[in-house]
N, C-alpha and C. Protein backbone atom coordinates (compact mmCIF):
# COMPACT_ATOMS: atom_id res chain seq x y z
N UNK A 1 23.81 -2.95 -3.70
CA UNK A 1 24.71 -2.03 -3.03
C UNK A 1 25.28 -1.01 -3.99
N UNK A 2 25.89 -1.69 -5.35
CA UNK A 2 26.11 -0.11 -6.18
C UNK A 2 25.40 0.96 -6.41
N UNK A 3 24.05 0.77 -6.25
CA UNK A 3 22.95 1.33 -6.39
C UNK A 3 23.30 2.36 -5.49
N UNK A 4 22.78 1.98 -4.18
CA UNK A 4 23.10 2.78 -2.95
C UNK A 4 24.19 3.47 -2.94
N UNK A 5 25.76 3.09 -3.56
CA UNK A 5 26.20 3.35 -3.43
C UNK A 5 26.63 4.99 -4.56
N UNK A 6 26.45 4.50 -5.49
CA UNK A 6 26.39 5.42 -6.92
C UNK A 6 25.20 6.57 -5.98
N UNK A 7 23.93 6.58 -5.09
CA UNK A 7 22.73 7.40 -4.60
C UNK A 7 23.98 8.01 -3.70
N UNK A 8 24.29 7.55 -3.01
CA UNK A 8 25.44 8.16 -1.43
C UNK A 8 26.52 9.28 -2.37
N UNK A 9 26.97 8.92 -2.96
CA UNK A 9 27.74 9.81 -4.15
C UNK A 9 26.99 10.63 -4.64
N UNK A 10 26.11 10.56 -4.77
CA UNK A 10 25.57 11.49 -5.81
C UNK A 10 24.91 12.80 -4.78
N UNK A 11 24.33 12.17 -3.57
CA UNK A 11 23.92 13.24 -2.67
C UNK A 11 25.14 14.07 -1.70
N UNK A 12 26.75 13.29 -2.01
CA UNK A 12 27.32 13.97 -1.27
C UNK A 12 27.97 15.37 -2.38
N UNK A 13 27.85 14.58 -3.47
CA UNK A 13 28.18 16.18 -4.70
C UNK A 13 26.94 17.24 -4.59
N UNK A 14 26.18 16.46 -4.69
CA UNK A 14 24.81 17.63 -4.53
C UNK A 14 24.71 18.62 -3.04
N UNK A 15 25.33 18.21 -1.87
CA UNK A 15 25.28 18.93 -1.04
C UNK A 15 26.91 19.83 -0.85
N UNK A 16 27.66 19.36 -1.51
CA UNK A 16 29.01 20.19 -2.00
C UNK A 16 28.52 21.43 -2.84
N UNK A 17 27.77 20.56 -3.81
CA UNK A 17 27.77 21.66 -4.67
C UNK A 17 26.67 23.06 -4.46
N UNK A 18 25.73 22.45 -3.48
CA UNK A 18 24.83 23.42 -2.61
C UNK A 18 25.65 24.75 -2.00
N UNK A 19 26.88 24.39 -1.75
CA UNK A 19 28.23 25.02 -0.68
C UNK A 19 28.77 25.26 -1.81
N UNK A 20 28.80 25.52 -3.41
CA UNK A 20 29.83 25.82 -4.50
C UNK A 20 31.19 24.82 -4.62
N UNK A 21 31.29 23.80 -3.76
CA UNK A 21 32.58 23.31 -3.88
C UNK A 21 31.96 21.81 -4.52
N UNK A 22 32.67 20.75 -4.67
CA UNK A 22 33.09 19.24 -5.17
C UNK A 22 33.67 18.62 -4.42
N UNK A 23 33.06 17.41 -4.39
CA UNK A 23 34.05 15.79 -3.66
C UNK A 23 35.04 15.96 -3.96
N UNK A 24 36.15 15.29 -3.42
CA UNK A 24 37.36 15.19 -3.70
C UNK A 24 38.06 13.84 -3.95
N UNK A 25 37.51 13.44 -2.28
CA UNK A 25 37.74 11.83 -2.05
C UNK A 25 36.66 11.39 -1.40
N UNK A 26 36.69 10.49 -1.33
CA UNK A 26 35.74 9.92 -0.66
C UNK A 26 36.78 8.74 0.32
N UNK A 27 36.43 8.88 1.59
CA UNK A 27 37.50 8.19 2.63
C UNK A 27 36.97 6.79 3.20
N UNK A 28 35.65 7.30 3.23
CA UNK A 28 34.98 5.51 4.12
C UNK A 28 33.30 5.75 3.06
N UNK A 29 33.40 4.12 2.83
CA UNK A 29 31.84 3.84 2.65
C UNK A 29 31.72 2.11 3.50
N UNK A 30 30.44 2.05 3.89
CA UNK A 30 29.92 1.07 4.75
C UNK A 30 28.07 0.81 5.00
N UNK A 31 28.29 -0.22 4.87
CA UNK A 31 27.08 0.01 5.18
C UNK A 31 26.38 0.63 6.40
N UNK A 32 24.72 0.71 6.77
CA UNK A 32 24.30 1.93 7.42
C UNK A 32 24.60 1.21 8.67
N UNK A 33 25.40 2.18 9.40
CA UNK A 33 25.14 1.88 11.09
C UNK A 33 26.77 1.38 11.28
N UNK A 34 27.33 1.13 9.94
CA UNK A 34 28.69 0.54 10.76
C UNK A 34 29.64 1.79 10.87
N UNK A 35 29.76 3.08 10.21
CA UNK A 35 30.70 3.93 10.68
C UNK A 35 30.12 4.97 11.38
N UNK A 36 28.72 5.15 11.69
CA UNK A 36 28.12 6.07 12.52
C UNK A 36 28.13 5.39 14.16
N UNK A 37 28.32 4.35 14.25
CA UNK A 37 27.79 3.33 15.82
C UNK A 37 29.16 2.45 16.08
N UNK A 38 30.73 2.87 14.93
CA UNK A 38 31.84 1.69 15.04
C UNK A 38 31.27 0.47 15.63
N UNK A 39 30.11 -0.24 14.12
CA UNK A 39 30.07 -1.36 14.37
C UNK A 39 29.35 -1.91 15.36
N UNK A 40 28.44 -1.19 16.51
CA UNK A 40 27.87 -1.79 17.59
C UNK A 40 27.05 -2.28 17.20
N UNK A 41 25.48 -2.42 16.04
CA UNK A 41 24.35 -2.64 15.63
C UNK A 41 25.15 -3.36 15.09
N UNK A 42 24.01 -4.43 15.03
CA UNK A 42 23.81 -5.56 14.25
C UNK A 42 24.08 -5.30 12.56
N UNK A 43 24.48 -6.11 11.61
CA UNK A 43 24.13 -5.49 10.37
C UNK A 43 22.85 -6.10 10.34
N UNK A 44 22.59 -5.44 8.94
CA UNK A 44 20.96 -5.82 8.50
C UNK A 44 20.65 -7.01 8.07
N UNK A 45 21.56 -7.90 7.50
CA UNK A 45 21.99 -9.25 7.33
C UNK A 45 21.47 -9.86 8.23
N UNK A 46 21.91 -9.81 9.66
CA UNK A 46 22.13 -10.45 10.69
C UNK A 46 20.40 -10.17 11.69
N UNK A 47 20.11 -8.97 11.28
CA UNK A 47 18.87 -8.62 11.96
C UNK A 47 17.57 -9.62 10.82
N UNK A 48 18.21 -9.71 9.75
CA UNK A 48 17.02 -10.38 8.74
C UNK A 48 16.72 -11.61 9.20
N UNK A 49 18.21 -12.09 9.38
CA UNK A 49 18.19 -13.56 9.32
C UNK A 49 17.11 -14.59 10.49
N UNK A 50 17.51 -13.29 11.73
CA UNK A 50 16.87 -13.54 13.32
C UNK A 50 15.43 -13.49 13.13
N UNK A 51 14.57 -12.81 12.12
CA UNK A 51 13.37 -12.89 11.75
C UNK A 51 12.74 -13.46 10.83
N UNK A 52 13.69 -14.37 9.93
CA UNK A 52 12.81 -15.80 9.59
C UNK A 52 12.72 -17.08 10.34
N UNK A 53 11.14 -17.61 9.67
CA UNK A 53 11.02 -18.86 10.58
C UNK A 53 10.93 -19.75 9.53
N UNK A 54 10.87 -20.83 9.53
CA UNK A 54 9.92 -22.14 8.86
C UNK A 54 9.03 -22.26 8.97
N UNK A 55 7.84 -22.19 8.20
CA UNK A 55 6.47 -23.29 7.96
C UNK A 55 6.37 -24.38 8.15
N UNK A 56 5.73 -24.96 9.18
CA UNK A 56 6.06 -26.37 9.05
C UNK A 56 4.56 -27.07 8.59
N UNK A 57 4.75 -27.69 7.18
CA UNK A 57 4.00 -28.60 6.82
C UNK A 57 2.76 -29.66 7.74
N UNK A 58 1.44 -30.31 7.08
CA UNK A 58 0.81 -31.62 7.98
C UNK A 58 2.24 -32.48 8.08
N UNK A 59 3.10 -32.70 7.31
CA UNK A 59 3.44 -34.13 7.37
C UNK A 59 5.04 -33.73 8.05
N UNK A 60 4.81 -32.54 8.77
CA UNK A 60 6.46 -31.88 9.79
C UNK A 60 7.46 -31.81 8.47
N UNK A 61 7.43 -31.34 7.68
CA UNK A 61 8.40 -30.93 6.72
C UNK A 61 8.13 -29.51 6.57
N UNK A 62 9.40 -28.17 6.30
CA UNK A 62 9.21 -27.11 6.20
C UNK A 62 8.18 -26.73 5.02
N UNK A 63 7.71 -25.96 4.50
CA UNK A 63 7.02 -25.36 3.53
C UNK A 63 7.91 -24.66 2.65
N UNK A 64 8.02 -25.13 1.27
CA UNK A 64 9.71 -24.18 0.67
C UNK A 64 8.57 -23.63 -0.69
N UNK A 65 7.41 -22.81 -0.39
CA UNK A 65 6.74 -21.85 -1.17
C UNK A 65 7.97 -20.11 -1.68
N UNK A 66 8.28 -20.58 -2.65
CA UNK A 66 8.88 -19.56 -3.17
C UNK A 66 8.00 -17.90 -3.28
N UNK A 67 8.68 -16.85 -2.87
CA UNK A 67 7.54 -15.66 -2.62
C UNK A 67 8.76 -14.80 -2.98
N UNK A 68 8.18 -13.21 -3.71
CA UNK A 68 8.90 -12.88 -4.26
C UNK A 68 9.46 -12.03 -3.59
N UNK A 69 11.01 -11.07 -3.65
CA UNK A 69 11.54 -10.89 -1.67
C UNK A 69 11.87 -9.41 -2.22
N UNK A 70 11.81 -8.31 -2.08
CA UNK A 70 11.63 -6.87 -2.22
C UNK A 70 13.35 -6.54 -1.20
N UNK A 71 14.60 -6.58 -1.59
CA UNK A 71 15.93 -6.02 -1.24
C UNK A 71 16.19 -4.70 -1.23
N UNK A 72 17.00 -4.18 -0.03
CA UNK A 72 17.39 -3.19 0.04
C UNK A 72 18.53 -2.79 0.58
N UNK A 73 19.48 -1.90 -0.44
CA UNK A 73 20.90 -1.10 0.48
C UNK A 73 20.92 -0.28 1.08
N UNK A 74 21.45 0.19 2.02
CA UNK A 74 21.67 1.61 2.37
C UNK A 74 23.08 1.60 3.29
N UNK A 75 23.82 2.50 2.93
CA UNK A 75 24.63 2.75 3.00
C UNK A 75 25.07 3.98 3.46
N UNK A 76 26.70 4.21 3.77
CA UNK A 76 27.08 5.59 4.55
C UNK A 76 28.44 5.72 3.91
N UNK A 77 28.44 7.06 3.54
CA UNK A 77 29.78 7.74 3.17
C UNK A 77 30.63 9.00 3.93
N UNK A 78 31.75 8.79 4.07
CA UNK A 78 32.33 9.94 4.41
C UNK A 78 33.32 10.36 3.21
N UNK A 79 32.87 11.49 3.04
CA UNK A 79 33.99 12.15 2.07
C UNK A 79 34.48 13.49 2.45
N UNK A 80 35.29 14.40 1.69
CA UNK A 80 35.95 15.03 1.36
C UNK A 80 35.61 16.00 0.26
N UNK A 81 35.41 17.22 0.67
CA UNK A 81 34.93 18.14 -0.65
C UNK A 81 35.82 19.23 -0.09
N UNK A 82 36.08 20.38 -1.60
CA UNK A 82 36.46 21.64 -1.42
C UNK A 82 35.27 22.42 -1.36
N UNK A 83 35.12 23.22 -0.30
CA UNK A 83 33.75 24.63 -0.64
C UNK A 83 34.65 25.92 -0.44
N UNK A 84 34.29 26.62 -1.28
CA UNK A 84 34.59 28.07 -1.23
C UNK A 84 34.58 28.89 0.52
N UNK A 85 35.60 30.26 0.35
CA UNK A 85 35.13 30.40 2.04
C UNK A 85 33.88 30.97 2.26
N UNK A 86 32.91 30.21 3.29
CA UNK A 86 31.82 31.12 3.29
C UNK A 86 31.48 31.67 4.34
N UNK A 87 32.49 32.57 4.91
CA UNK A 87 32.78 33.52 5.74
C UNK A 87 31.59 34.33 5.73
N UNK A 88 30.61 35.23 6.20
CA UNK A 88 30.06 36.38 6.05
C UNK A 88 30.39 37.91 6.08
């Protein structure tokens, strides 16, 4: 998640600074879907979890084959920047 999170920062200065202005504050971070949907979606946690199963072994015991698991954040920010006026 710092990851994501340090990326979410970094693209909200880069599109400030596209506009000449800078972050200021930053007001909400969350993960994706909880401040765009207040929370209706599932988190991603919860959607992972619903899509594992068990292996079940000849002798009815699960299968606990360790495999290597590829993680991911993503995340949402709302912030706060100054931009210059860009009136025409």
């Amino acid at each position: 998640r710092a990851d994501a999170i340090r990326t979410a920062l970094q693209r909200a200065r880069d599109y400030a600074a596209a506009l000449g202005g800078s972050v200021t504050t930053v007001s909400q971070i969350a993960d994706s879907g909880l401040l765009s949907h207040g929370g209706e979606q599932q988190s991603a946690s919860m959607r992972l979890a619903a899509g594992y199963t068990a292996e079940v072994g000849s002798e009815g015991s699960p299968q606990l084959d360790p495999v290597p698991q590829q993680l991911t954040a993503v995340v949402e920010a709302r912030v706060t920047a100054t931009v210059p006026d860009l009136a025409l």
